[in-house]
Protein backbone atom coordinates (compact mmCIF):
# COMPACT_ATOMS: atom_id res chain seq x y z
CA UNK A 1 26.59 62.39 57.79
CA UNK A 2 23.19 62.78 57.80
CA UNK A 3 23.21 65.77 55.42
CA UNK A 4 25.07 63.36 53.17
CA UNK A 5 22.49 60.84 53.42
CA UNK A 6 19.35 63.16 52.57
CA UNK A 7 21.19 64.43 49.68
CA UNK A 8 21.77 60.54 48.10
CA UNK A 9 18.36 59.78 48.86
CA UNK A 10 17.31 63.36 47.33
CA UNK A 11 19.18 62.57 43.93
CA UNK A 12 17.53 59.52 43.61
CA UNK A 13 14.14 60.79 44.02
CA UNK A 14 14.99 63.46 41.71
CA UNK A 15 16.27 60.61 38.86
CA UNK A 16 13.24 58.72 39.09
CA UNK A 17 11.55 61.74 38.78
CA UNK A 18 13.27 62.29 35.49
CA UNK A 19 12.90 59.11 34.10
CA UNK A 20 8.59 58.98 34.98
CA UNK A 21 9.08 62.57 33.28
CA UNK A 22 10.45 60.89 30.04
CA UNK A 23 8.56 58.46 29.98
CA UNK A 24 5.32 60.27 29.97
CA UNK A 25 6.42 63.02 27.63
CA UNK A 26 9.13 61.42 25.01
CA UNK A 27 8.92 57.81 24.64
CA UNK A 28 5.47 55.52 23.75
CA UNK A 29 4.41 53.90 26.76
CA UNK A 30 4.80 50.14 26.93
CA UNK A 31 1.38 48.36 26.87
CA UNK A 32 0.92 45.74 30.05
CA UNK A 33 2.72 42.36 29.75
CA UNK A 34 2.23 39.23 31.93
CA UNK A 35 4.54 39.10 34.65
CA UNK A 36 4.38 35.23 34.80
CA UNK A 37 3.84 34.10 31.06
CA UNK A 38 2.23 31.04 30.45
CA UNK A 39 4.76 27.66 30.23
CA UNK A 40 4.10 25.19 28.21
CA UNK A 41 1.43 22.71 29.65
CA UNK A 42 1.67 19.01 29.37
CA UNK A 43 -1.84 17.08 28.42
CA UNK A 44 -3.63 14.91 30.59
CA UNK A 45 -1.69 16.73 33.79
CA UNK A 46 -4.03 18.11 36.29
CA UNK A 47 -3.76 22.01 36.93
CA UNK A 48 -6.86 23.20 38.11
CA UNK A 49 -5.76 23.00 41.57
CA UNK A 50 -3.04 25.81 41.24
CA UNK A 51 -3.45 29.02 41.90
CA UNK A 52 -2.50 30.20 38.43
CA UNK A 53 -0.92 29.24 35.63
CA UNK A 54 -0.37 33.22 33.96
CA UNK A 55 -0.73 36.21 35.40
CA UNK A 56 -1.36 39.22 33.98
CA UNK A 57 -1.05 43.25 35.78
CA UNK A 58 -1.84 47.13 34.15
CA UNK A 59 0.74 49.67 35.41
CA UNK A 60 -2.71 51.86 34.27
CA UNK A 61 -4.58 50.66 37.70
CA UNK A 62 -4.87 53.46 40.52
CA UNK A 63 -6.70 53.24 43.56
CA UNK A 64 -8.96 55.74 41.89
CA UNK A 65 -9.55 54.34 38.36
CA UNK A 66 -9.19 50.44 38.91
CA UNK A 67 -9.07 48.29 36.48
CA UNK A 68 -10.65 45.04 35.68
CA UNK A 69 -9.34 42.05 33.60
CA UNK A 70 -10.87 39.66 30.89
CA UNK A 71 -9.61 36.61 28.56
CA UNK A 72 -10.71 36.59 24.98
CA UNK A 73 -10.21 33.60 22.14
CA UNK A 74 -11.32 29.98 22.05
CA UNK A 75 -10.82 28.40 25.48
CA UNK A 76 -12.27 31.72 27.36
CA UNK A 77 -15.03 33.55 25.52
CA UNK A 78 -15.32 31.09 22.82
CA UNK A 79 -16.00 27.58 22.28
CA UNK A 80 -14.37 25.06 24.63
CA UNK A 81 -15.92 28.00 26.69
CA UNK A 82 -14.05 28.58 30.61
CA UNK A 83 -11.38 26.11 29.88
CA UNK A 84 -9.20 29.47 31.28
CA UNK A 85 -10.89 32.04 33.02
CA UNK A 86 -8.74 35.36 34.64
CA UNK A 87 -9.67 36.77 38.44
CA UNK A 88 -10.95 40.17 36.97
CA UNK A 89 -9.32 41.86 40.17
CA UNK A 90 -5.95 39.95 40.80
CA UNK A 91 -5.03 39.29 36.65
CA UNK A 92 -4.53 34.88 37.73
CA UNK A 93 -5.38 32.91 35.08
CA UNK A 94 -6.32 29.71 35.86
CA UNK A 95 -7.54 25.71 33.87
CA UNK A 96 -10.56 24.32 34.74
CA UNK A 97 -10.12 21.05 32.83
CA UNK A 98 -7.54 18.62 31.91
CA UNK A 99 -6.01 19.13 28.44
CA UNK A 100 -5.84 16.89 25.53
CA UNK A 101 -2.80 17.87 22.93
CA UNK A 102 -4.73 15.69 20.70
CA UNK A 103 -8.21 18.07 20.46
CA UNK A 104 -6.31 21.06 20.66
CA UNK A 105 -3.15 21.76 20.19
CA UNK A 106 -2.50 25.19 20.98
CA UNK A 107 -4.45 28.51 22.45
CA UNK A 108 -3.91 31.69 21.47
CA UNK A 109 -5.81 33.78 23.96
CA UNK A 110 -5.69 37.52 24.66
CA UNK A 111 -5.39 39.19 27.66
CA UNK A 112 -7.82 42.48 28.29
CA UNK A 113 -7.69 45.15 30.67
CA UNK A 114 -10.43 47.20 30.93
CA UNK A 115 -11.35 50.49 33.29
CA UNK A 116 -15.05 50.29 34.79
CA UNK A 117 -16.35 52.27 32.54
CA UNK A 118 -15.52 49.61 30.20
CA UNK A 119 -13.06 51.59 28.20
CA UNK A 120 -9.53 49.86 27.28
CA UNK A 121 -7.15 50.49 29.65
CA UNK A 122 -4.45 48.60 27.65
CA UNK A 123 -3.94 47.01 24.30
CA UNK A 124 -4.81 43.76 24.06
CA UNK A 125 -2.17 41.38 24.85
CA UNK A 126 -1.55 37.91 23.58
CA UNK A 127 -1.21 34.86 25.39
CA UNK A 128 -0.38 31.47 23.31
CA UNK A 129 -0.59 28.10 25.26
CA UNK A 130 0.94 25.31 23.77
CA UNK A 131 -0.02 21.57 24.85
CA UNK A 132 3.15 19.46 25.26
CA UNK A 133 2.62 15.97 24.24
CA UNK A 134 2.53 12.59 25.71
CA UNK A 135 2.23 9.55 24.60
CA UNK A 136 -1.51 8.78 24.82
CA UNK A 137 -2.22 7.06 21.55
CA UNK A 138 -1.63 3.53 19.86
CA UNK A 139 -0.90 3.17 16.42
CA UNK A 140 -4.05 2.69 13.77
CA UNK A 141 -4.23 0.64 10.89
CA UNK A 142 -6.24 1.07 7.71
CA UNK A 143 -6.70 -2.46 5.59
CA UNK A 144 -3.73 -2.81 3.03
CA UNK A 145 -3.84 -4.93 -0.08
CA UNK A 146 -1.36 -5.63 -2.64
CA UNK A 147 0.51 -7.72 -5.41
CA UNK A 148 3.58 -9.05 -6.79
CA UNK A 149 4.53 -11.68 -9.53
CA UNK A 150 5.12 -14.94 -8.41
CA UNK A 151 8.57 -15.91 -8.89
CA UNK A 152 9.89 -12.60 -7.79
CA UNK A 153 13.10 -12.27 -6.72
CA UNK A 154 14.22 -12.04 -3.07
CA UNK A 155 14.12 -8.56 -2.04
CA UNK A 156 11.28 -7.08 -4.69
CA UNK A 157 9.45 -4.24 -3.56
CA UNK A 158 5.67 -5.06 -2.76
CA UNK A 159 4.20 -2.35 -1.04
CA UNK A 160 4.51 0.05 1.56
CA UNK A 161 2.43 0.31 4.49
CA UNK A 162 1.93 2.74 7.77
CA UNK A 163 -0.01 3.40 10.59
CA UNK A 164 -1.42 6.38 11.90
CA UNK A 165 -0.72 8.00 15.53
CA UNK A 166 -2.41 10.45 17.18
CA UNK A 167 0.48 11.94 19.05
CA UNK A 168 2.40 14.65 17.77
CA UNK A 169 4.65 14.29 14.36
CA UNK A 170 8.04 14.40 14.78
CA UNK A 171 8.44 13.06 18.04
CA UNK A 172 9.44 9.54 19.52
CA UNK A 173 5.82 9.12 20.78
CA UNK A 174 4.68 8.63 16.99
CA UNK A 175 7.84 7.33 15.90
CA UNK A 176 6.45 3.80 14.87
CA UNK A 177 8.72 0.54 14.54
CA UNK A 178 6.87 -2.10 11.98
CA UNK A 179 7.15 -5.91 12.04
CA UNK A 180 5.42 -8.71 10.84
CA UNK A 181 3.86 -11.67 13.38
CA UNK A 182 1.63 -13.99 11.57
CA UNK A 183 1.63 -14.96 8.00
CA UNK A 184 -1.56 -16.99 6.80
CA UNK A 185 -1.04 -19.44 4.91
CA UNK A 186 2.47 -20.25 6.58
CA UNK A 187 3.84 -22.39 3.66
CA UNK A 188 7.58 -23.15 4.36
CA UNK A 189 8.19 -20.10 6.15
CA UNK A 190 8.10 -16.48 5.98
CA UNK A 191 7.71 -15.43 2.18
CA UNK A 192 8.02 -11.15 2.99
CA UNK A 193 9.86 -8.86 4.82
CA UNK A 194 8.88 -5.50 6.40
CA UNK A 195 11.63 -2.69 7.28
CA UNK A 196 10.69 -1.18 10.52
CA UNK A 197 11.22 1.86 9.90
CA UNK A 198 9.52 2.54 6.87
CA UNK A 199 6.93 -0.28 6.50
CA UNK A 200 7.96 -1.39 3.05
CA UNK A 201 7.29 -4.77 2.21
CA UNK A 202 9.49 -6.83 0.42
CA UNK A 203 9.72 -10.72 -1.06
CA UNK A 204 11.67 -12.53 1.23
CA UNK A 205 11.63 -16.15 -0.36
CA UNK A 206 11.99 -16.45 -4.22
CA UNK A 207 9.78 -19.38 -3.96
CA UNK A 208 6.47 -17.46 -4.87
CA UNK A 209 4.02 -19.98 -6.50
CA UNK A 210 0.69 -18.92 -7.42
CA UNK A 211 -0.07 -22.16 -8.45
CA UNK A 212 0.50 -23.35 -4.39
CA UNK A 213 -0.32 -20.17 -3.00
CA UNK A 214 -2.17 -17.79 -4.91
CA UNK A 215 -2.80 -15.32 -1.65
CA UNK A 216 -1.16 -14.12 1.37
CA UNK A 217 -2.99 -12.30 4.52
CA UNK A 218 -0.10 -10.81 6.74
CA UNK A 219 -0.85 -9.79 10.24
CA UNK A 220 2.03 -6.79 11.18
CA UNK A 221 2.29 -4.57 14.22
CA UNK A 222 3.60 -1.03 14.87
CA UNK A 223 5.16 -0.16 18.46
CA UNK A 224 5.31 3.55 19.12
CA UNK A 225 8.45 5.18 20.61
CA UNK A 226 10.01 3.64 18.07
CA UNK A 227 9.30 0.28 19.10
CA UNK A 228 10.53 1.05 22.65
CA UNK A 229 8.66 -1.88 25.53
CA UNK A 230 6.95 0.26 27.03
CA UNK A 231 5.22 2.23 23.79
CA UNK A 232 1.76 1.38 22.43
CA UNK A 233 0.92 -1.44 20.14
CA UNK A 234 -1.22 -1.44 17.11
CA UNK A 235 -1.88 -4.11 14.49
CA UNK A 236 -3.02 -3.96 10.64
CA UNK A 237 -4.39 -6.53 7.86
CA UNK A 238 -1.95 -7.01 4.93
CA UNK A 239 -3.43 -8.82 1.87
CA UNK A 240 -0.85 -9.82 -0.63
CA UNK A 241 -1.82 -11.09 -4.17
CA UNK A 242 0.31 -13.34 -6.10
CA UNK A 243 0.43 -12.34 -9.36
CA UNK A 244 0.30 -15.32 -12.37
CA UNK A 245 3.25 -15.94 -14.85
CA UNK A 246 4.07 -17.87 -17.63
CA UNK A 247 5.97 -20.57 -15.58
CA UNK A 248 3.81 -23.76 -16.49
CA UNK A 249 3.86 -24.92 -20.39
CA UNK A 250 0.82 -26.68 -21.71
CA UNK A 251 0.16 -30.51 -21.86
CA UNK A 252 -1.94 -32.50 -24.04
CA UNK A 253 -5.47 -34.14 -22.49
CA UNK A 254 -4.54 -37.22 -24.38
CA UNK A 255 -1.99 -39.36 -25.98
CA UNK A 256 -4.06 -40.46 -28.58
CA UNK A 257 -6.62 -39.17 -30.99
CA UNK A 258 -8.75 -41.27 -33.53
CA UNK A 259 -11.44 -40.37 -36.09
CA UNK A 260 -12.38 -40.67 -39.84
CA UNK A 261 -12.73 -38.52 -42.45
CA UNK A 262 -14.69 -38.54 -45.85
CA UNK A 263 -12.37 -38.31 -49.10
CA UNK A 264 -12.74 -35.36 -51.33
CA UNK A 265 -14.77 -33.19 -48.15
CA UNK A 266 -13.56 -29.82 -47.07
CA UNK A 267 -14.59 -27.45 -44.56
CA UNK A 268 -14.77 -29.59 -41.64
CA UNK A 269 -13.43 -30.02 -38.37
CA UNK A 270 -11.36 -32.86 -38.10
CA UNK A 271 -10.75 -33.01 -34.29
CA UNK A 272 -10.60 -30.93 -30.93
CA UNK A 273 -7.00 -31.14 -28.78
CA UNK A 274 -7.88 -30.17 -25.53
CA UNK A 275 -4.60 -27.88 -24.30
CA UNK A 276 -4.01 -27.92 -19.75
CA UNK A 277 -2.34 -25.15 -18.17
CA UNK A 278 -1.85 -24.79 -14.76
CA UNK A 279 -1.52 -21.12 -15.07
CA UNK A 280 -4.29 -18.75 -14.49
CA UNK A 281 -7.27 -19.60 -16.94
CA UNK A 282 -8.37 -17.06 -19.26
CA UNK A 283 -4.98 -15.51 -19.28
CA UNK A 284 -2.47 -15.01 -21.92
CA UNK A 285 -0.43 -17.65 -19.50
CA UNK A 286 -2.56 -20.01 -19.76
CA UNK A 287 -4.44 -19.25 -23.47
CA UNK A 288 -2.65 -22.40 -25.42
CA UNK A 289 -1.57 -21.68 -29.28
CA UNK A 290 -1.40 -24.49 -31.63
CA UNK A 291 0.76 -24.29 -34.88
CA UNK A 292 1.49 -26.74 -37.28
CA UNK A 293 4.82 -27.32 -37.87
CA UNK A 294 5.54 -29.58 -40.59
CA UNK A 295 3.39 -31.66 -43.39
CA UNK A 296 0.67 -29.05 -44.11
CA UNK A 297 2.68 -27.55 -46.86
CA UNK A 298 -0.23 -27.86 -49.39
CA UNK A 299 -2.14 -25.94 -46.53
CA UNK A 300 -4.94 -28.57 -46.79
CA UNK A 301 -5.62 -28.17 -43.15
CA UNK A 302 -5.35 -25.12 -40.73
CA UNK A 303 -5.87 -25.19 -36.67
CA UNK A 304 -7.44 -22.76 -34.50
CA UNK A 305 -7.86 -21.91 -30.27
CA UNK A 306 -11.29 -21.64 -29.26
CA UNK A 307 -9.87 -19.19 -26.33
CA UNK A 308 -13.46 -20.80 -24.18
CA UNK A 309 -12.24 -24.14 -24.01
CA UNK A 310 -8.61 -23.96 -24.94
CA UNK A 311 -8.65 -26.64 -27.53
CA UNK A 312 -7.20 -26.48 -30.91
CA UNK A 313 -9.64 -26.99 -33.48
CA UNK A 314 -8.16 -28.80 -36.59
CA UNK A 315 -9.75 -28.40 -39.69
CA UNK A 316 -9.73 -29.98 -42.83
CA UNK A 317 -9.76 -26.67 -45.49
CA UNK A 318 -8.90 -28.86 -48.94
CA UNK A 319 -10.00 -32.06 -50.26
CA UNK A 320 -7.94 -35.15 -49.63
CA UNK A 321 -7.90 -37.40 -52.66
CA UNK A 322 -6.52 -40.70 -51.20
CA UNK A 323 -5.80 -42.01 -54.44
CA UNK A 324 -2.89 -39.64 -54.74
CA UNK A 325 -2.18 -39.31 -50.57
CA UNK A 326 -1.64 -42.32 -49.17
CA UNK A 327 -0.16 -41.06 -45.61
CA UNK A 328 -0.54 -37.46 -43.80
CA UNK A 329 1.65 -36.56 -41.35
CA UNK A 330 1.77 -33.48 -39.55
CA UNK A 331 3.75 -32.46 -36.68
CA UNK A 332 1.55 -30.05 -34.14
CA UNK A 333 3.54 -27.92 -31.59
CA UNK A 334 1.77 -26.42 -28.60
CA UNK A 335 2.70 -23.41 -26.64
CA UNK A 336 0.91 -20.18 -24.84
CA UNK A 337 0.45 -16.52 -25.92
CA UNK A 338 2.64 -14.98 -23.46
CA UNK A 339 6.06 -15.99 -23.21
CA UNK A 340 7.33 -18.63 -21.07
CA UNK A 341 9.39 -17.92 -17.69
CA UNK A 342 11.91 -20.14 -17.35
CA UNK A 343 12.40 -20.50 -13.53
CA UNK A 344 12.21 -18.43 -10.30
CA UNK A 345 13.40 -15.35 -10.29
CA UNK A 346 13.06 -14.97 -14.22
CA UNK A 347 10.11 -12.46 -15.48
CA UNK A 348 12.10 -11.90 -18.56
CA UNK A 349 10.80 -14.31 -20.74
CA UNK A 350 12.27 -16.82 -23.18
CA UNK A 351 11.54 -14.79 -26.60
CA UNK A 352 8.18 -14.95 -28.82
CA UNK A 353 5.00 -16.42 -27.44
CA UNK A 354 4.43 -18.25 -30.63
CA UNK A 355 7.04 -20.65 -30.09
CA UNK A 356 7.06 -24.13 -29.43
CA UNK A 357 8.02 -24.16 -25.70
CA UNK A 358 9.11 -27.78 -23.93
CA UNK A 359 6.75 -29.22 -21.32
CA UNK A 360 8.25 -29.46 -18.12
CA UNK A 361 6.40 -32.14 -17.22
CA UNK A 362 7.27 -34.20 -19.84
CA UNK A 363 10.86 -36.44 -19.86
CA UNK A 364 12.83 -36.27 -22.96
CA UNK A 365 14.88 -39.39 -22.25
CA UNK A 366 11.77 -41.62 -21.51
CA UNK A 367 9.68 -39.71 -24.63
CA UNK A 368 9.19 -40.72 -27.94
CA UNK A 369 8.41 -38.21 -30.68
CA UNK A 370 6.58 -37.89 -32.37
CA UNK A 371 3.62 -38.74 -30.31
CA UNK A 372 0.52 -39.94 -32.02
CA UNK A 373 -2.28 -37.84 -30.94
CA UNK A 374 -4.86 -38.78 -33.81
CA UNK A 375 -5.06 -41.04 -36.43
CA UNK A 376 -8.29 -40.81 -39.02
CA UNK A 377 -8.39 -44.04 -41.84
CA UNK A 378 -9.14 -42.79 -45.32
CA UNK A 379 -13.15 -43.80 -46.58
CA UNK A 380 -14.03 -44.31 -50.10
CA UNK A 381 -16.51 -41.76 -50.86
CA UNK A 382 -18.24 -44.20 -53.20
CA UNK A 383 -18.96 -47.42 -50.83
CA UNK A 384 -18.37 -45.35 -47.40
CA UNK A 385 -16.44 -47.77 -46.13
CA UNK A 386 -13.13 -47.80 -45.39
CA UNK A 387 -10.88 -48.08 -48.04
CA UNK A 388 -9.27 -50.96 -48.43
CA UNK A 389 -5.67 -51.50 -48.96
CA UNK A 390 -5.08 -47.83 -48.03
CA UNK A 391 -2.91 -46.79 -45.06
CA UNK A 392 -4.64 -44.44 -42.66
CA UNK A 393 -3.69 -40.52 -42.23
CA UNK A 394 -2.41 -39.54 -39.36
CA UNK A 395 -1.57 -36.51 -37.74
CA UNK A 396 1.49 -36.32 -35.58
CA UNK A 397 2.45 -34.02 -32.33
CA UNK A 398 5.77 -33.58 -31.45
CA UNK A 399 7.37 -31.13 -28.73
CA UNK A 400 9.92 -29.31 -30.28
CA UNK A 401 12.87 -28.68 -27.89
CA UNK A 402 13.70 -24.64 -27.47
């Protein structure tokens, strides 16, 4: 038996034997590795009280040529210097500092083994940290401004908005849900929508009036962990413009008009119709055209925009010889440049911008057309005086129904 036993402990000795044998003769020999590699570390979690958090061992090291370790790469040797440091005897690697994913997210440091001598006793070996997340920041803001067309339809895009977090991409903690909690000015309700998961804005009431409400400031907030209660809440400025259309026609500053003119003069402005538009000034919306529609067909006057004051100058391009015109009428119609939107909801315009449009302000059943809006009596141009006998000119506006 105990023959046996010497024998089986004999052939084992003599195996390992044969396997150091190989190793050193016919196969490379495999550089160091860390027994304990490094796990991932979470930020703002205290480790500098353990006793390591990698280790790392030569199979080179004898009791007669020891061997000494050393860290290399930012974190060690380089800039944030000693954040990990090695025991040069035992191989422990060990944090000094609490981590912060946010500053740096990773550390690729290598492990060195060197004799005393200072010669390599190993190749260098790598050792990669990575910083786990958590969720340490609130969503940011940056100041958003926008526009859309009044009279837009319900669900019109407007804009698109997002906020900014720290944490890492990807991941629920900067996974942002968006909603909007104030609207200024607050109207008849909420006028826009936000989706909360991608922060487009859209129009929400079809009731968009510039001429009410010509600006919106939104207040909106983004919850992190996608929108989870206990994630961390940011909020932005939204400024929303509201675009001008063609959705107000132009009216007349008076009923009436009177002057005089002088027989057998040309050249001469004859009178000034002052056009209103609600829409924005200075705008093709609001920029009023005047056309003469009927009674000028021996062109003796022509009429003009001053695009200043938005009055139609008539003038008076060809003698009048009241002996042979007794009456002038003219029929004026008044519209803008751009075309004219009929109602909410409708950008598409109602054809040419040239044409007579309807005032909506004005009631066709309780109208009469045409309207006077100037009357000038005829003056002999030998007495200058009025003529007698001789019925006075006059020039006629009427709204011609589209």
């Amino acid at each position: 038996m105990v023959s046996l036993k010497l024998g089986r402990l004999f052939l084992i000795l003599l195996l390992c034997m044969i396997v150091v044998t190989k190793i050193e003769k016919g196969m490379p020999r495999k550089k160091q590795e860390w027994i304990l590699p490094a796990s991932k570390l979470t930020e703002n979690v205290d480790y500098t009280k353990k006793e390591f958090i990698a280790k790392i061992i030569s199979d080179r090291y004898t009791e007669n040529r020891p061997v000494k370790y050393f860290l290399k790469g930012p974190g060690a040797d380089q800039m944030p210097y000693n954040l990990f440091v090695v025991n040069p005897k035992t191989g422990f690697v060990r944090i000094t500092d609490i981590l912060d994913r946010e500053h740096i997210a990773e550390y690729n440091l290598k492990g060195v083994a060197k004799y005393t001598d200072g010669t390599y006793a190993e190749d260098e070996v790598p050792l990669r940290i990575h910083v786990e997340d958590q969720n340490d920041n609130q969503p940011t803001f940056k100041f958003f401004s926008g526009s859309v067309a009044e009279s837009s339809k319900t669900g019109t895009p407007v804009m698109q908005i997002s906020a900014d977090d720290a944490d890492e991409q990807g991941t629920v903690n900067s996974k942002i849900a968006y909603s909007i909690v104030k609207q200024t000015p607050e109207g008849h309700g909420p006028m826009f929508s936000i989706d909360r998961n991608t922060g487009k804005i859209y129009v929400k009431q079809h009731t968009l009036d510039r001429e009410i409400d010509d600006a919106y400031t939104l207040v909106v907030q983004g919850v992190d962990m996608d929108g989870a209660a206990h994630g961390y809440t940011g909020t932005g400025t939204v400024q929303i413009q509201v675009l001008d259309i063609n959705d107000n026609v132009p009216t007349l500053e008076k009923d009436e008009y009177a002057a005089t003119i002088e027989e057998g003069v040309a050249g001469v402005v004859v009178m000034k119709i002052k056009a209103l538009d609600k829409d924005l000034e200075n705008t093709d919306n609001w920029l009023a055209h005047f056309k003469i529609t009927k009674g000028n067909e021996e062109k003796i006057f022509n009429i003009e925009t001053d695009p200043k004051t938005n009055e139609g100058i008539l003038k008076l391009i060809k003698p009048v010889d009241y002996e042979k015109v007794k009456l002038l009428n003219l029929d004026v119609a008044v519209s803008n440049a751009a075309p004219f939107v009929s109602g909410p909801g409708d950008l598409g315009g109602t054809g040419p911008g040239l044409e007579p449009v309807l005032p909506v302000s004005v009631d066709p059943e309780k109208t009469q057309f045409p309207k006077i809006i100037r009357s000038f009596p005829a003056v002999d141009h030998n007495t200058g005086k009025v003529a007698e006998n001789v019925r006075s000119a006059q020039l006629l506006c009427q709204h011609s129904h589209q």
